[in-house]
Protein backbone atom coordinates (compact mmCIF):
# COMPACT_ATOMS: atom_id res chain seq x y z
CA UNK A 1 0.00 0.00 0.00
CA UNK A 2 2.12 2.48 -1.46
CA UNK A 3 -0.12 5.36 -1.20
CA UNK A 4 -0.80 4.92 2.44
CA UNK A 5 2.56 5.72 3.14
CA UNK A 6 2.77 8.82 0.63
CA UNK A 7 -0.56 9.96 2.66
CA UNK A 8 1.06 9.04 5.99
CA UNK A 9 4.58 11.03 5.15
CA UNK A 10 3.15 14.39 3.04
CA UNK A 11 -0.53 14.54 3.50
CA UNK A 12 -2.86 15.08 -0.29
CA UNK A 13 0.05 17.01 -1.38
CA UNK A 14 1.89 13.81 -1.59
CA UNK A 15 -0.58 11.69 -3.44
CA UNK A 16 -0.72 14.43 -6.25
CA UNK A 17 0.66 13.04 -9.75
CA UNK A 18 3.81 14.76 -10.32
CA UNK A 19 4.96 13.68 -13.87
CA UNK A 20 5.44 16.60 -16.17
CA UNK A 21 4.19 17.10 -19.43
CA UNK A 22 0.69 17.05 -20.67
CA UNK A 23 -0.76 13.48 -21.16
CA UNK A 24 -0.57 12.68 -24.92
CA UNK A 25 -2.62 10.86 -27.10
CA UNK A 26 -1.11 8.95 -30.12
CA UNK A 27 -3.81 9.96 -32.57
CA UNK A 28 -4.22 13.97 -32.61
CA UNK A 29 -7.56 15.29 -32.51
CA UNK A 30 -7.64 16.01 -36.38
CA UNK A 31 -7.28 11.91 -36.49
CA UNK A 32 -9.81 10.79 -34.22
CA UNK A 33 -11.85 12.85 -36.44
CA UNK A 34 -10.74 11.26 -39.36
CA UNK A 35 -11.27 8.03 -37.80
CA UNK A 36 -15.16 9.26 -37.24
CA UNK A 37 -15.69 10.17 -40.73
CA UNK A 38 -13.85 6.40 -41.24
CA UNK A 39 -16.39 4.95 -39.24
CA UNK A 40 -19.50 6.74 -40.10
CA UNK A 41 -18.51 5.99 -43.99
CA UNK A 42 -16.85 2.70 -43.96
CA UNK A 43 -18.11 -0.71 -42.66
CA UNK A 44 -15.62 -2.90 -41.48
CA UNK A 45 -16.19 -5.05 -44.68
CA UNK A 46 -15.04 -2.52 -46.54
CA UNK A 47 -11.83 -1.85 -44.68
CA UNK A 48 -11.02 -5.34 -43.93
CA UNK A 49 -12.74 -7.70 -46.67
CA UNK A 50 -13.28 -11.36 -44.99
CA UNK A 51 -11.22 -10.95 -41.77
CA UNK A 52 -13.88 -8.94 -40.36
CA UNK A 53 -15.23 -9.96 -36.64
CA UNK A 54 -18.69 -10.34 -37.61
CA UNK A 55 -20.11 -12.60 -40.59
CA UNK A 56 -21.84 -9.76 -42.38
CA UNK A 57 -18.95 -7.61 -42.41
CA UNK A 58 -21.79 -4.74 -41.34
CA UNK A 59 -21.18 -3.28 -37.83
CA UNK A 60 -17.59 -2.13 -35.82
CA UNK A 61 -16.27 -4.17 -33.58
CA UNK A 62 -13.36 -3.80 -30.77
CA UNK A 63 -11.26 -5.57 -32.82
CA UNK A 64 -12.19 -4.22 -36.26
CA UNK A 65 -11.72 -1.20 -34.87
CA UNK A 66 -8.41 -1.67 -33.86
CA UNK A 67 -7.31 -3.58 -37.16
CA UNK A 68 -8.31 -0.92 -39.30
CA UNK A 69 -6.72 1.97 -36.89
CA UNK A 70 -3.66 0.04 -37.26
CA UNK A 71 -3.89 0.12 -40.98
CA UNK A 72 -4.87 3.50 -41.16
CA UNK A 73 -2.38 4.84 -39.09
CA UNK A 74 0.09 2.55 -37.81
CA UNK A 75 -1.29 3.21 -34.22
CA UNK A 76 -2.17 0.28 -31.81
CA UNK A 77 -2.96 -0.15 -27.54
CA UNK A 78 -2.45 -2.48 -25.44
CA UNK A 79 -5.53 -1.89 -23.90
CA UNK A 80 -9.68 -2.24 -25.14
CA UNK A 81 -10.29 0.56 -23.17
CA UNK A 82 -8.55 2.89 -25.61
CA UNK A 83 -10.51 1.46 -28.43
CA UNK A 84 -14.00 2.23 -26.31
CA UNK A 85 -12.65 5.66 -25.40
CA UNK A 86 -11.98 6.30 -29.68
CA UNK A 87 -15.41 4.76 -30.09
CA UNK A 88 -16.62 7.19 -27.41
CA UNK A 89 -14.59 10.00 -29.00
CA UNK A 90 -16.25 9.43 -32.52
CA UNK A 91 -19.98 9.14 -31.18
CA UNK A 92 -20.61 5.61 -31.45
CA UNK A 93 -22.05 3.40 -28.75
CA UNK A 94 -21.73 0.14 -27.59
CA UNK A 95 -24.68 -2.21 -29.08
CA UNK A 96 -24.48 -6.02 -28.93
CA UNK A 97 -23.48 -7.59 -32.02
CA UNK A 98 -24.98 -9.89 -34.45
CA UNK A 99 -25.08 -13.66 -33.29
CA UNK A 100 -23.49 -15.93 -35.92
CA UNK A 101 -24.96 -19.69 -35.87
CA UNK A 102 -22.21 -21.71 -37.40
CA UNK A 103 -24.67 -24.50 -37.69
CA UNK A 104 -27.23 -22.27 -40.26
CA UNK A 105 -27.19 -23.36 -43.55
CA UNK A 106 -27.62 -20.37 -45.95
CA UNK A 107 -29.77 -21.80 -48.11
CA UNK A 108 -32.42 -22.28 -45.45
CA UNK A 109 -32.01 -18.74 -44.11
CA UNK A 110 -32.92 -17.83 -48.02
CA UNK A 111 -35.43 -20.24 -47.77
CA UNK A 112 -37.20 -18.79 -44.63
CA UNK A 113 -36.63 -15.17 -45.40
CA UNK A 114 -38.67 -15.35 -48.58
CA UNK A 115 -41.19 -16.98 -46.83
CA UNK A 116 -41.63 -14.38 -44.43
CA UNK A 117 -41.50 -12.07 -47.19
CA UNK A 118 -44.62 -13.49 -48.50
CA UNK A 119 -46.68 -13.01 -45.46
């Protein structure tokens, strides 16, 4: 308990964060609104052809996200909670994503779709 003792020997004062510098981002603000305009007129099929994380290629995951800011700008983190923050930064929110049933045959999705297309 490192910060007990910093409380303990120097009071708030001591607990303050003392690096210098401002923090810095590694993608400016001009970028991350690059990457919004990206987002808002790419989908990840577009950007990534068949390595996308979802099967339609339609929606932005986590790690599409991070893929394509890689590609785009040679920029990665270590952590997910950078690429939340970006989607954050670039108006998107979080929405549960498509379930894939490896099982489905496509032909019977076909099938069933212009069925209820009848009705």
């Amino acid at each position: 308990m490192e910060w007990w003792r910093k409380y303990r020997e120097g009071g708030l004062e001591r607990l303050q964060d003392h690096r210098g510098g401002p923090v810095r981002s590694k993608l400016s603000q001009e970028q991350v609104v690059e990457v919004e305009e990206k987002l808002r007129l790419y989908r990840p099929h577009d950007v990534l052809g068949a390595q996308t994380q979802t099967a339609s290629g339609q929606h932005w995951t986590i790690e599409d996200l991070a893929h394509s800011v890689q590609i785009w700008y040679a920029v990665s983190w270590k952590s997910r909670t950078s690429y939340h923050d970006l989607f954050l930064a670039c108006g998107f929110s979080y929405k549960r994503t498509e379930k894939v049933y490896k099982s489905r045959r496509e032909a019977d999705v076909a099938e069933f779709q212009a069925i209820a297309e009848k009705n």
